[in-house]
Every structure is written in C-alpha cells, then in structure tokens.
PDB file of N, CA and C in Angstrom:
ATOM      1  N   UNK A   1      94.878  90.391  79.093  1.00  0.00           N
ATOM      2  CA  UNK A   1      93.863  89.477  78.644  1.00  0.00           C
ATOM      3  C   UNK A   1      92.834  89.347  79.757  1.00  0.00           C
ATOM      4  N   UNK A   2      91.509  89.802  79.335  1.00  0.00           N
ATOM      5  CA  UNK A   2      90.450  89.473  80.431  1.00  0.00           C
ATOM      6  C   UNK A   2      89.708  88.115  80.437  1.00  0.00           C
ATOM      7  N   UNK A   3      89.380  87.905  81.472  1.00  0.00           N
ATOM      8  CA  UNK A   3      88.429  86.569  81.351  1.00  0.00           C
ATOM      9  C   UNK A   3      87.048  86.959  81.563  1.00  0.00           C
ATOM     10  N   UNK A   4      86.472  86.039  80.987  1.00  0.00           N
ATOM     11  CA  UNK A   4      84.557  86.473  80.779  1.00  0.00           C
ATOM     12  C   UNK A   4      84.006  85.900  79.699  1.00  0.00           C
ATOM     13  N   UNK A   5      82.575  85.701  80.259  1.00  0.00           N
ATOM     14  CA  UNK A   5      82.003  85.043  79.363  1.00  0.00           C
ATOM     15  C   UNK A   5      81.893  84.789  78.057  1.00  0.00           C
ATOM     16  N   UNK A   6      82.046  86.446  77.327  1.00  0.00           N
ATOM     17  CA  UNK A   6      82.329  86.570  75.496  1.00  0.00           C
ATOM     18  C   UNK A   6      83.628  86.252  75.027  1.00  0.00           C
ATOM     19  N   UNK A   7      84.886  85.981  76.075  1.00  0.00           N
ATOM     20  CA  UNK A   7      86.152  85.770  75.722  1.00  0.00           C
ATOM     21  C   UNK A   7      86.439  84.169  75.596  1.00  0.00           C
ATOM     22  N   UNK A   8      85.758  83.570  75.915  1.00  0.00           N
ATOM     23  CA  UNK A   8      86.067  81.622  76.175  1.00  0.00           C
ATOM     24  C   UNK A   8      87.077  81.972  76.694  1.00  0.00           C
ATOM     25  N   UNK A   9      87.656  82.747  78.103  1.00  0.00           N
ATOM     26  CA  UNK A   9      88.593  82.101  78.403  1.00  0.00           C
ATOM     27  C   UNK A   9      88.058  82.199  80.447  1.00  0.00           C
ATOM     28  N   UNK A  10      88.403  81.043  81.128  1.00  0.00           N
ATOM     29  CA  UNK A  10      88.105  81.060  82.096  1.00  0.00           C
ATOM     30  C   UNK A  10      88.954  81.547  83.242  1.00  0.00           C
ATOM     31  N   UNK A  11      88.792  82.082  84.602  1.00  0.00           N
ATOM     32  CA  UNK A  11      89.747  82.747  85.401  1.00  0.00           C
ATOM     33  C   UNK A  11      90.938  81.786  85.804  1.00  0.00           C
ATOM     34  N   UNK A  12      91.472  80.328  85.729  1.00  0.00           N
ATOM     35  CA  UNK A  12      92.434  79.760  85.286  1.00  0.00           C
ATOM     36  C   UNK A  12      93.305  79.930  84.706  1.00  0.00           C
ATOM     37  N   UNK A  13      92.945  80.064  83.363  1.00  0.00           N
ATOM     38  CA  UNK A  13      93.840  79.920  81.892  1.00  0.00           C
ATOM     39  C   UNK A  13      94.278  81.645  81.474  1.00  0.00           C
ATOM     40  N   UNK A  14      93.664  82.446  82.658  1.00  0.00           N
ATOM     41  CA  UNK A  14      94.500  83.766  82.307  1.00  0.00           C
ATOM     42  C   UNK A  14      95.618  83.945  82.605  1.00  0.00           C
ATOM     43  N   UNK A  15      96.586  84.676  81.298  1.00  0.00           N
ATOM     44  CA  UNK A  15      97.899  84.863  81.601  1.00  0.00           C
ATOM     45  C   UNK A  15      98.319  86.306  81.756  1.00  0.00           C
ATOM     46  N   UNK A  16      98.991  86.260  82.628  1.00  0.00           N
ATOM     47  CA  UNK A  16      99.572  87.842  82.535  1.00  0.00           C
ATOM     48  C   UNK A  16      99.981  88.515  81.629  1.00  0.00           C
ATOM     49  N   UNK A  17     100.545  89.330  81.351  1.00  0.00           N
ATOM     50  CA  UNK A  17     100.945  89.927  80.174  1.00  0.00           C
ATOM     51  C   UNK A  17     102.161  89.731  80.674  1.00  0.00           C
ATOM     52  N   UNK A  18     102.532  89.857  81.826  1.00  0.00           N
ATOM     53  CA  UNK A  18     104.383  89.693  81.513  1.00  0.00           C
ATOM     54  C   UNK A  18     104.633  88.027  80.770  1.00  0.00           C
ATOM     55  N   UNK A  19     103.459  87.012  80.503  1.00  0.00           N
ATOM     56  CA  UNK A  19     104.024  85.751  80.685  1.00  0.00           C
ATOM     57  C   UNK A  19     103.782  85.611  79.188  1.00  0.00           C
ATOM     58  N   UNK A  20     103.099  86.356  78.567  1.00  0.00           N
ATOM     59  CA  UNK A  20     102.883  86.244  76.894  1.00  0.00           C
ATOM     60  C   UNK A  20     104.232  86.451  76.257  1.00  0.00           C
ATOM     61  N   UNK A  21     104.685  87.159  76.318  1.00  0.00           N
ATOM     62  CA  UNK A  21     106.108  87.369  75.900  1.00  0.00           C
ATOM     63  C   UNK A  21     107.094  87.818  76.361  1.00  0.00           C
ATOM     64  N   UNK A  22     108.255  86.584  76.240  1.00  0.00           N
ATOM     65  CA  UNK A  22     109.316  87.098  76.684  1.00  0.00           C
ATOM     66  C   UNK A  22     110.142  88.222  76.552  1.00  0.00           C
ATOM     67  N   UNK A  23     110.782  88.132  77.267  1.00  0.00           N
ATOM     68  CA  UNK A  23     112.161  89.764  76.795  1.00  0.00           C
ATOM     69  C   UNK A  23     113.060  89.775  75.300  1.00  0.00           C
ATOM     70  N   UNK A  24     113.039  88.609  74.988  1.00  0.00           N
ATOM     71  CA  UNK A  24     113.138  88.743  73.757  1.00  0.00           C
ATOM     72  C   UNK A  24     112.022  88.290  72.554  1.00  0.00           C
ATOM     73  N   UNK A  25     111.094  88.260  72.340  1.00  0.00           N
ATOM     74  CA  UNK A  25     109.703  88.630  71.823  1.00  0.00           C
ATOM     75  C   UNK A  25     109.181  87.184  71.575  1.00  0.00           C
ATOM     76  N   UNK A  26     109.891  86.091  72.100  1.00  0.00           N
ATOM     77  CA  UNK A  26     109.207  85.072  72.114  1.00  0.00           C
ATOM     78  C   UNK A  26     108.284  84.657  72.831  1.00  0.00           C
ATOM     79  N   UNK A  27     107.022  84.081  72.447  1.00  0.00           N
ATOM     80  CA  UNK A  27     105.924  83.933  72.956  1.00  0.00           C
ATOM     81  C   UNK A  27     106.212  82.586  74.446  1.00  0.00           C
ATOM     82  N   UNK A  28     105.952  82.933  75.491  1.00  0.00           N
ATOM     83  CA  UNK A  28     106.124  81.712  76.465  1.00  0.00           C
ATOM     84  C   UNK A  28     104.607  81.139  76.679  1.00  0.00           C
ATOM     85  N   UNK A  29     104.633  79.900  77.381  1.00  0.00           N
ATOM     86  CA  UNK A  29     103.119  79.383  77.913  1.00  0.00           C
ATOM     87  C   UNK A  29     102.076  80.508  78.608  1.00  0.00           C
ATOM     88  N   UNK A  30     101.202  80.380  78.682  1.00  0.00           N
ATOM     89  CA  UNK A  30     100.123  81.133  79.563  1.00  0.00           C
ATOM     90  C   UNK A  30     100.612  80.541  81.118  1.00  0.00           C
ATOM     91  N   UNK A  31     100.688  81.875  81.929  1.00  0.00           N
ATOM     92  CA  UNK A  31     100.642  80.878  83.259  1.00  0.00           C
ATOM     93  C   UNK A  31      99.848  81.424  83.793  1.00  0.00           C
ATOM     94  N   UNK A  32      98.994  79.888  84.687  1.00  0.00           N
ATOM     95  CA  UNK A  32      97.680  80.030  85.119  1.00  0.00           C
ATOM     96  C   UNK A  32      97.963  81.034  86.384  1.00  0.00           C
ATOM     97  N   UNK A  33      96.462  81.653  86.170  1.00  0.00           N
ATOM     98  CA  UNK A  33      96.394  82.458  87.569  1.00  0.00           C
ATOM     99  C   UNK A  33      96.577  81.792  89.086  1.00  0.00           C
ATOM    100  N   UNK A  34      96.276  80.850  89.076  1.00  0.00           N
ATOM    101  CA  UNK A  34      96.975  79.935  90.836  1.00  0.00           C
ATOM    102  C   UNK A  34      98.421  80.196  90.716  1.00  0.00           C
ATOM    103  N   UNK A  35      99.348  79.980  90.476  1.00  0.00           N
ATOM    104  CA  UNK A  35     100.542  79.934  90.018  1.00  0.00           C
ATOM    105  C   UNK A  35     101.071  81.621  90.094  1.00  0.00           C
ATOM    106  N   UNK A  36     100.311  82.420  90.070  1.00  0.00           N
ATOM    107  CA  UNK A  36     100.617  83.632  89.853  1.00  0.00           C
ATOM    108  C   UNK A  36     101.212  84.128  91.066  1.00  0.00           C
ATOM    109  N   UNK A  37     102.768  85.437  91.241  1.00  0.00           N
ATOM    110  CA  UNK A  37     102.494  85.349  92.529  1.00  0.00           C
ATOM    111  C   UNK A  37     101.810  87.102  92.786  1.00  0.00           C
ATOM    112  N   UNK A  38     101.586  87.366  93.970  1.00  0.00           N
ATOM    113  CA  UNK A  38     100.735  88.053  94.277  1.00  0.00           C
ATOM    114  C   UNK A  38     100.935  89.760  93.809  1.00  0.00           C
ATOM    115  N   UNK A  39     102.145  89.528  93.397  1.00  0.00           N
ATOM    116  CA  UNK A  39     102.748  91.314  92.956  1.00  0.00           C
ATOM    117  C   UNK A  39     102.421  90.996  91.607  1.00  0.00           C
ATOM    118  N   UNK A  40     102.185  89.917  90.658  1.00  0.00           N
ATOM    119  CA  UNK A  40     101.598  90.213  89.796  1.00  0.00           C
ATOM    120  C   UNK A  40     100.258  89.890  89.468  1.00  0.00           C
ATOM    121  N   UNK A  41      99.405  89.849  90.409  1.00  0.00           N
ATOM    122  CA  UNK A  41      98.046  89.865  90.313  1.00  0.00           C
ATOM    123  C   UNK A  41      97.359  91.109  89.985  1.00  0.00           C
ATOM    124  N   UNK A  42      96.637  91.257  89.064  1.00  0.00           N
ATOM    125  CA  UNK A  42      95.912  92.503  88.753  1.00  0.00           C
ATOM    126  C   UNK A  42      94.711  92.804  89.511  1.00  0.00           C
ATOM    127  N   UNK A  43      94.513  94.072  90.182  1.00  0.00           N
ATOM    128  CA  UNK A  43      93.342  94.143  90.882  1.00  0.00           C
ATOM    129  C   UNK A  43      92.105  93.490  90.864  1.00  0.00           C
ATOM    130  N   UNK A  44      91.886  93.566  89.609  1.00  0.00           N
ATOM    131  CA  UNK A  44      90.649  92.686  89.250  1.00  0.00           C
ATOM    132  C   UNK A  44      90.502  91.487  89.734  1.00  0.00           C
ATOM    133  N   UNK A  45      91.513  90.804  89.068  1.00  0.00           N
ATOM    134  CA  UNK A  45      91.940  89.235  89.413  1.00  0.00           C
ATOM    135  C   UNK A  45      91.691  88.846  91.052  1.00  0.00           C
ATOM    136  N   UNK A  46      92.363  90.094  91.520  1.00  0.00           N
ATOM    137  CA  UNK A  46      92.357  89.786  93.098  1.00  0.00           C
ATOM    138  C   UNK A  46      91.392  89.080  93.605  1.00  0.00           C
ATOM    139  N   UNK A  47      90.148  89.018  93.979  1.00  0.00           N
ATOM    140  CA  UNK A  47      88.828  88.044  94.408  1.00  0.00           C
ATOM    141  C   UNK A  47      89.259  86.994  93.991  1.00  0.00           C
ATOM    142  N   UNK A  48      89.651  86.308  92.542  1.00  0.00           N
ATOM    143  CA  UNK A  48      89.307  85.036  92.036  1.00  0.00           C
ATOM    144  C   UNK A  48      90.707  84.433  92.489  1.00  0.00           C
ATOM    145  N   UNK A  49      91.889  85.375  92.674  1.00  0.00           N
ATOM    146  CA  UNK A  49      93.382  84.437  92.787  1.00  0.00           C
ATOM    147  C   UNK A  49      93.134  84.116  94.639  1.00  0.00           C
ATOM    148  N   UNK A  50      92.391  85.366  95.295  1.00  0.00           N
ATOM    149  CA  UNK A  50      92.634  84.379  97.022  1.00  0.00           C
ATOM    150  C   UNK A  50      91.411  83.591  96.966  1.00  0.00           C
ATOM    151  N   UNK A  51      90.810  83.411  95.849  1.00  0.00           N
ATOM    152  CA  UNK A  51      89.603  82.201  96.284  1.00  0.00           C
ATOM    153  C   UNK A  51      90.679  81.130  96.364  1.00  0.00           C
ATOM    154  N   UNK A  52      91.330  80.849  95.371  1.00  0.00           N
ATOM    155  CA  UNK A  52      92.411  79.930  94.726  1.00  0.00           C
ATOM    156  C   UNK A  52      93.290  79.561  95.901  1.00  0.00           C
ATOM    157  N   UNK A  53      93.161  80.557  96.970  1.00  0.00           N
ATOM    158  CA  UNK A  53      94.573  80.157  97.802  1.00  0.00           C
ATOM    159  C   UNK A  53      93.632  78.832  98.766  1.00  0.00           C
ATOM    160  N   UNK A  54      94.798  77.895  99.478  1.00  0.00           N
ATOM    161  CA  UNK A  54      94.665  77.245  99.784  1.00  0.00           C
ATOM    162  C   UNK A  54      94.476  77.445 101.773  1.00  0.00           C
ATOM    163  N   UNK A  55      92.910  77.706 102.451  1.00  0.00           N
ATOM    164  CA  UNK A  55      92.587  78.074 103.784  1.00  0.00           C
ATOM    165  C   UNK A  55      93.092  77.248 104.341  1.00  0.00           C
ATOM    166  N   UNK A  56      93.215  75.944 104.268  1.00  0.00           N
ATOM    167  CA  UNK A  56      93.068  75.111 105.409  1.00  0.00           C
ATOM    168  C   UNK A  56      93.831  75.150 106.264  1.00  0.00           C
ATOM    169  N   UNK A  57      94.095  74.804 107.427  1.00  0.00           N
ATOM    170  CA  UNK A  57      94.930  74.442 108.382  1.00  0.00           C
ATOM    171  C   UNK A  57      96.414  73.997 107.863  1.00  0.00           C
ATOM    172  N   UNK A  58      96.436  73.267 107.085  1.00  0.00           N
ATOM    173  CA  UNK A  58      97.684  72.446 106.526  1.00  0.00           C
ATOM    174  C   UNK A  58      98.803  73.872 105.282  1.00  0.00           C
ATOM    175  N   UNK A  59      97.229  74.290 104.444  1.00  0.00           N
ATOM    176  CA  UNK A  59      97.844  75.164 103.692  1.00  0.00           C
ATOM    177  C   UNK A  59      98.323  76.513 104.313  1.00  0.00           C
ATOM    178  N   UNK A  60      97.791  76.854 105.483  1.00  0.00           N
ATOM    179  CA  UNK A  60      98.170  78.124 105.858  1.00  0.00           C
ATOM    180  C   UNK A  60      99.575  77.625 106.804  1.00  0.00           C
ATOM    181  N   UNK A  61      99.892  76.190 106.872  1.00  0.00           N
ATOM    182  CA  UNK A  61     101.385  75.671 108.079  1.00  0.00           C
ATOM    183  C   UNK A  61     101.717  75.730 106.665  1.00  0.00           C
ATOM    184  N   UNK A  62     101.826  75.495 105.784  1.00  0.00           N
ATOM    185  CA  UNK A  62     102.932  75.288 104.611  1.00  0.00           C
ATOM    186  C   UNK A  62     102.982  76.781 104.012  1.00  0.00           C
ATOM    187  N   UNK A  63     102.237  77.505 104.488  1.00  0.00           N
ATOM    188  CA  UNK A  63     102.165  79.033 103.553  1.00  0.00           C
ATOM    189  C   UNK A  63     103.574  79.734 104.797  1.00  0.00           C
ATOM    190  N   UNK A  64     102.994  79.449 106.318  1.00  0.00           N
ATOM    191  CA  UNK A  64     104.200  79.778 106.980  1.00  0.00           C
ATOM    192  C   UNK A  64     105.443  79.163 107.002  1.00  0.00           C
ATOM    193  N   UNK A  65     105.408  77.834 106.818  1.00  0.00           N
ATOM    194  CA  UNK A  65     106.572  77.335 106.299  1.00  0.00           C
ATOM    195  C   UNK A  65     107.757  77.675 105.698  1.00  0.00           C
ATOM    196  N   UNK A  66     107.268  78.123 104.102  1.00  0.00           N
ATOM    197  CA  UNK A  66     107.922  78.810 102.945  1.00  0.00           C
ATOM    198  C   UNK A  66     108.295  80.130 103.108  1.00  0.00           C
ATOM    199  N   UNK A  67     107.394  81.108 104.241  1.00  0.00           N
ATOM    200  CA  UNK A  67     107.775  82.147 104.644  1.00  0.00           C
ATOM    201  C   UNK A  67     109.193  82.590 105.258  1.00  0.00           C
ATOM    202  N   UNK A  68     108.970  80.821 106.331  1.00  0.00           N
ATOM    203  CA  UNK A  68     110.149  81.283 107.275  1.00  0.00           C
ATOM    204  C   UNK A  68     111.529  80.627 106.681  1.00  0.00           C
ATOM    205  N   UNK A  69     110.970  79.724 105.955  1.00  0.00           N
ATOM    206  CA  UNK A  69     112.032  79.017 104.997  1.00  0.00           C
ATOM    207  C   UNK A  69     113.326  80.126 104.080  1.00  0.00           C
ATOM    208  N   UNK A  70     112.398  81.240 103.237  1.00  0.00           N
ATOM    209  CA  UNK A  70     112.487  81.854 102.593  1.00  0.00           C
ATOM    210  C   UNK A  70     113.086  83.068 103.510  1.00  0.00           C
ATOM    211  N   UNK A  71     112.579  83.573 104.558  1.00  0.00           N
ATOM    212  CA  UNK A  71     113.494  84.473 105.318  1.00  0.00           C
ATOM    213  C   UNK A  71     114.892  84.092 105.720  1.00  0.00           C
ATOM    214  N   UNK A  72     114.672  82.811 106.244  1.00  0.00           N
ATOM    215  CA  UNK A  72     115.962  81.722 106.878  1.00  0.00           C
ATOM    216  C   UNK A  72     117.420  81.922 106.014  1.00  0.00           C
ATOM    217  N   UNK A  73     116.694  81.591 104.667  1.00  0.00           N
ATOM    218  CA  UNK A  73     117.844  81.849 103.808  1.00  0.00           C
ATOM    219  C   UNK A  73     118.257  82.889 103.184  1.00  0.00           C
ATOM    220  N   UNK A  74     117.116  84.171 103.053  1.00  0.00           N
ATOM    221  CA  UNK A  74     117.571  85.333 102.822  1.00  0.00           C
ATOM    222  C   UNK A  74     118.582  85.694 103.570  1.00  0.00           C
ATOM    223  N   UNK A  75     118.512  85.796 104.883  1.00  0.00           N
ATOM    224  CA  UNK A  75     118.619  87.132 106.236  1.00  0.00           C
ATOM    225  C   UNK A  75     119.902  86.001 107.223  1.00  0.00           C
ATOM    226  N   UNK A  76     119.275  84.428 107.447  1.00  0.00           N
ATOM    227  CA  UNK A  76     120.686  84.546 107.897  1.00  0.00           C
ATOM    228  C   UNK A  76     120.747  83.242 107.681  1.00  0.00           C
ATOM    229  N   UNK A  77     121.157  82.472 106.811  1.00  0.00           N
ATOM    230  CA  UNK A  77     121.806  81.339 106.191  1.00  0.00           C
ATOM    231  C   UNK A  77     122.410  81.570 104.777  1.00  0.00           C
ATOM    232  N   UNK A  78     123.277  82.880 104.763  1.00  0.00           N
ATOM    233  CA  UNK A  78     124.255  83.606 104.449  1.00  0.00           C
ATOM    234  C   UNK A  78     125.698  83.247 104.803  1.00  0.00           C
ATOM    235  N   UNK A  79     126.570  83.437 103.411  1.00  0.00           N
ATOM    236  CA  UNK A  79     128.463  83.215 103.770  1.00  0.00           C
ATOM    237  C   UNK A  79     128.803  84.466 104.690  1.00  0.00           C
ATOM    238  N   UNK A  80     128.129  85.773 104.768  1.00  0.00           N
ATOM    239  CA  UNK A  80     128.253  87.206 105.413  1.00  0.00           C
ATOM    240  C   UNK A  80     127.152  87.324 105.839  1.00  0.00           C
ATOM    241  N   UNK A  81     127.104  86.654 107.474  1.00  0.00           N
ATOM    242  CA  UNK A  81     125.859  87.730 108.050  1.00  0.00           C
ATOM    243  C   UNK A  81     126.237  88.498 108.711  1.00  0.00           C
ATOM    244  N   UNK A  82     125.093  89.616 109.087  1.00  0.00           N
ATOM    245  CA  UNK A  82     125.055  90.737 109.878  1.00  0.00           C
ATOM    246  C   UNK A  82     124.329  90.244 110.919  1.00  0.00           C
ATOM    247  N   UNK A  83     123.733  91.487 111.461  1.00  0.00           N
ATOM    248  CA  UNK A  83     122.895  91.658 112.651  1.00  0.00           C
ATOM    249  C   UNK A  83     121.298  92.238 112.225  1.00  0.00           C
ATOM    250  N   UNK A  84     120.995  92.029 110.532  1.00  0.00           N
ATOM    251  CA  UNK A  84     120.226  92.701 110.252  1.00  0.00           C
ATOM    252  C   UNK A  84     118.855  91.673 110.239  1.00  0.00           C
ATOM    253  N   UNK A  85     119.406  90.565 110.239  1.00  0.00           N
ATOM    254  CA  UNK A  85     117.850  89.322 110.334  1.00  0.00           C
ATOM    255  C   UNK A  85     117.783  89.218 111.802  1.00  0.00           C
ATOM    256  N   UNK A  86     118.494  89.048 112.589  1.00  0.00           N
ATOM    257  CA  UNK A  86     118.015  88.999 113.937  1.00  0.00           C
ATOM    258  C   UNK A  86     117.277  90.460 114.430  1.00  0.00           C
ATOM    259  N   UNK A  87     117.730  91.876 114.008  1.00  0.00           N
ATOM    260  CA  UNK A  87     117.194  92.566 114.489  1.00  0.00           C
ATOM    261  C   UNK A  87     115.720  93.030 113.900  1.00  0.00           C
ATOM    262  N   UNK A  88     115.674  92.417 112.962  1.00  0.00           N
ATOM    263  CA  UNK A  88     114.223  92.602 112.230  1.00  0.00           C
ATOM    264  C   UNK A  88     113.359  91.943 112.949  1.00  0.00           C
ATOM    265  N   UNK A  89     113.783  90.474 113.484  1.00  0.00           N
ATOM    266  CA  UNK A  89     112.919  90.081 114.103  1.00  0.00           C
ATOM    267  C   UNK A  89     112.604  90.414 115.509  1.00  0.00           C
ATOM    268  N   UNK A  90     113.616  91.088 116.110  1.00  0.00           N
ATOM    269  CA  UNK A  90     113.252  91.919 117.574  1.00  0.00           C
ATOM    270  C   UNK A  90     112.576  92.923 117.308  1.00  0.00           C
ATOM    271  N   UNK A  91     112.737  94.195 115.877  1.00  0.00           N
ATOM    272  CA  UNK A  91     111.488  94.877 115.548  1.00  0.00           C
ATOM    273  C   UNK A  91     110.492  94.507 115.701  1.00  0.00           C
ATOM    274  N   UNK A  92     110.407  93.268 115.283  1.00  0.00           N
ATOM    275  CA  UNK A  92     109.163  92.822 114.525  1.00  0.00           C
ATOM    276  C   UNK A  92     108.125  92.568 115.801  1.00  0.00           C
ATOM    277  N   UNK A  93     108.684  91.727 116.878  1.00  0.00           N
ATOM    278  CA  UNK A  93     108.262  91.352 118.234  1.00  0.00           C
ATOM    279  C   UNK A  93     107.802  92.347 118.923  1.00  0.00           C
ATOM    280  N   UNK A  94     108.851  93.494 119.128  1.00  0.00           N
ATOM    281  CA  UNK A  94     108.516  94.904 119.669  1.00  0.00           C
ATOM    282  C   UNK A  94     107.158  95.678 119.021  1.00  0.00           C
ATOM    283  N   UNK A  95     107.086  95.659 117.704  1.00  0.00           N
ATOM    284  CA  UNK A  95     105.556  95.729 117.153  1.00  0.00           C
ATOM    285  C   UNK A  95     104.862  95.258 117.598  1.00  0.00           C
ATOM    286  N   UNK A  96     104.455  94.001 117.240  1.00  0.00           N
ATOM    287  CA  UNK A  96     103.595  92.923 118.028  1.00  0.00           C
ATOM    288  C   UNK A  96     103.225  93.434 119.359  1.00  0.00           C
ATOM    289  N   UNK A  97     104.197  92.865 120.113  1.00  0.00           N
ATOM    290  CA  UNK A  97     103.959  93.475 121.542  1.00  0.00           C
ATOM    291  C   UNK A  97     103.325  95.000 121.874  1.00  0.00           C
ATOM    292  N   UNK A  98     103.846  95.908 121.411  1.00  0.00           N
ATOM    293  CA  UNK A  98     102.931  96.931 121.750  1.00  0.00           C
ATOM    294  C   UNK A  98     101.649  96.986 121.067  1.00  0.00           C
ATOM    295  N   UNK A  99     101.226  96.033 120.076  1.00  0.00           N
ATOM    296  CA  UNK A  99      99.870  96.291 119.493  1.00  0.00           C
ATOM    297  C   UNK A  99      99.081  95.647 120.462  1.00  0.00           C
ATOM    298  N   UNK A 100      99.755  94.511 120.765  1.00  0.00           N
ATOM    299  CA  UNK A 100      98.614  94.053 121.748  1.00  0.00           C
ATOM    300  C   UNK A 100      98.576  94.644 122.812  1.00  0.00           C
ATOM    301  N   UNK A 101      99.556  95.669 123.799  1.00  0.00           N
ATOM    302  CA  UNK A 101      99.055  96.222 124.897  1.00  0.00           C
ATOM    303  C   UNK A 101      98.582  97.624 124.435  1.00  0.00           C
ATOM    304  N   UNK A 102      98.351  97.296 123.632  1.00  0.00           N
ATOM    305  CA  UNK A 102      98.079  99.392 123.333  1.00  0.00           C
ATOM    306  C   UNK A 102      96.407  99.578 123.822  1.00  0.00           C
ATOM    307  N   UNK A 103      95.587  98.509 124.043  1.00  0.00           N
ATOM    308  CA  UNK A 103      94.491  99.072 124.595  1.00  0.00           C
ATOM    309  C   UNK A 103      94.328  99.222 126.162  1.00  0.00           C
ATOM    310  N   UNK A 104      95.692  98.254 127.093  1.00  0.00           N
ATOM    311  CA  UNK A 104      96.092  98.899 128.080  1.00  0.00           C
ATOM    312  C   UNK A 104      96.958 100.330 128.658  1.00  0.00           C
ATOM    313  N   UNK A 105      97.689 100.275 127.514  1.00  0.00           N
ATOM    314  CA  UNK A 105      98.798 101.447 127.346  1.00  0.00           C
ATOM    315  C   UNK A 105      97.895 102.891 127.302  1.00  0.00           C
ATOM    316  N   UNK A 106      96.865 102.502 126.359  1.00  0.00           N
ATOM    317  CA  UNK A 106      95.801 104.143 126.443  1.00  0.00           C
ATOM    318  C   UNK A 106      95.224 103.962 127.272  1.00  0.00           C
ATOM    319  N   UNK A 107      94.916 103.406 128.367  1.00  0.00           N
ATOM    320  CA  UNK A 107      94.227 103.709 129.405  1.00  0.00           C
ATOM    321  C   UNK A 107      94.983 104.114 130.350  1.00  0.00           C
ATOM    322  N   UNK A 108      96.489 103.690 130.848  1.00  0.00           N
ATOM    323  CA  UNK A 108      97.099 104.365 131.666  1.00  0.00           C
ATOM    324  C   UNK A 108      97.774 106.181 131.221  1.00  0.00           C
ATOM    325  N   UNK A 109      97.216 106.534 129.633  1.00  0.00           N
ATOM    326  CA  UNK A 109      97.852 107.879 129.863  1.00  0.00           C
ATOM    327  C   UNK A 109      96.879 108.943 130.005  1.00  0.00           C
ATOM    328  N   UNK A 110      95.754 108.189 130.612  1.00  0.00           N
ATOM    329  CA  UNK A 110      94.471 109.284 131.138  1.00  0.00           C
ATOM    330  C   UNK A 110      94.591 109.362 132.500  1.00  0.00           C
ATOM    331  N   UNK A 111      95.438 108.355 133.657  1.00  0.00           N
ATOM    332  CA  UNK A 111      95.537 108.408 134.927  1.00  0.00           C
ATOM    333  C   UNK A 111      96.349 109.602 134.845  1.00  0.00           C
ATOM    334  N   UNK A 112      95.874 109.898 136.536  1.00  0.00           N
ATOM    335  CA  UNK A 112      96.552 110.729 137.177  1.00  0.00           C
ATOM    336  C   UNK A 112      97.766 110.255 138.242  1.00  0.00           C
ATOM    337  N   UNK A 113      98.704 110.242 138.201  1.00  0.00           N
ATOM    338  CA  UNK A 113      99.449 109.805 139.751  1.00  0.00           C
ATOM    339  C   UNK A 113     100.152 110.768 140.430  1.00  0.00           C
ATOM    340  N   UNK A 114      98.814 111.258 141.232  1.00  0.00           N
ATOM    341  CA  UNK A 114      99.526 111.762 142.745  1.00  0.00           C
ATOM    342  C   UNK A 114      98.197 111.359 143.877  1.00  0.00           C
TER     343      UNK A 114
END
C-alpha cells in the first residue's frame, strides 16, 4: 500500500503488507509506520520512518538503553551462558580501537627503522 496524495492515505496510517493479513487470512489492524521496525521498512518509506525517529538527547539514551537491555538478555542473562557475549564485546572494542588509530597506524607503515 502506497501513500500519496491520490490514495487519502497519509505516511502514518501505512501498513505493511505483512500486517494486512495474518497467517491465517485474517485481516489484522494497519500498523502505523512509527511503530514499524526497521527490517520491515520499505525503501521508500525509509526518509519518512527516520524522520519519525526520535533525535533528541533523551531518545537516542533510551534508543541505547533498549539496545543494551536487549543484548543483556540475549547474550548473557541466560540459564546457559557461554563466553560468546563477553567475547563479542572484546571484538567489538578491538574494532573500535583500531578504527580510531588507523590514521596513526598508516603513518607508521611508511617509516623506515634503521
């Protein structure tokens, strides 16, 4: 379903197509595009759903919030953990870290040392 001017319907009140009908062919509510999450945003849509997201200061601490919330309990607030949420996040650091020295790092592999 597109939104636009000849359709009366506004970039709000668009629903996905997965949300028109269920798996068994019953029709569910429209769910609004804010609400949508981002793997089912359609390219198009894309511009109008991150206008929708919330910049501020507060919304981007609650956007990390839910992130780390949501990892916390994936990876290790588990009955069986591993070693696989802690080491993601030492990947993850080790990335980091070399991105930020990598514009020192290429400058030392043009020296010479002798």
């Amino acid at each position: 379903m597109l939104a636009g001017p000849h359709t009366g319907l506004n970039a709000v009140s668009v629903a996905t197509e997965a949300a028109c009908a269920a798996p068994g062919g019953e029709p569910t509510a429209p769910v609004l595009l804010k609400d949508t999450k981002l793997m089912d945003v359609k390219l198009g849509q894309l511009p109008t759903w991150l206008a929708m997201r919330d910049f501020t200061p507060g919304g981007i601490v609650g956007g990390l919030r839910r992130g780390y919330d949501r990892y916390y309990n994936k990876y290790i607030n588990v009955k069986k953990g591993s070693i696989s949420g802690i080491s993601m996040v030492l990947a993850g650091y080790v990335l980091v870290s070399y991105i930020w020295s990598y514009s020192h790092l290429k400058h030392d592999r043009h020296r010479k040392y002798h």
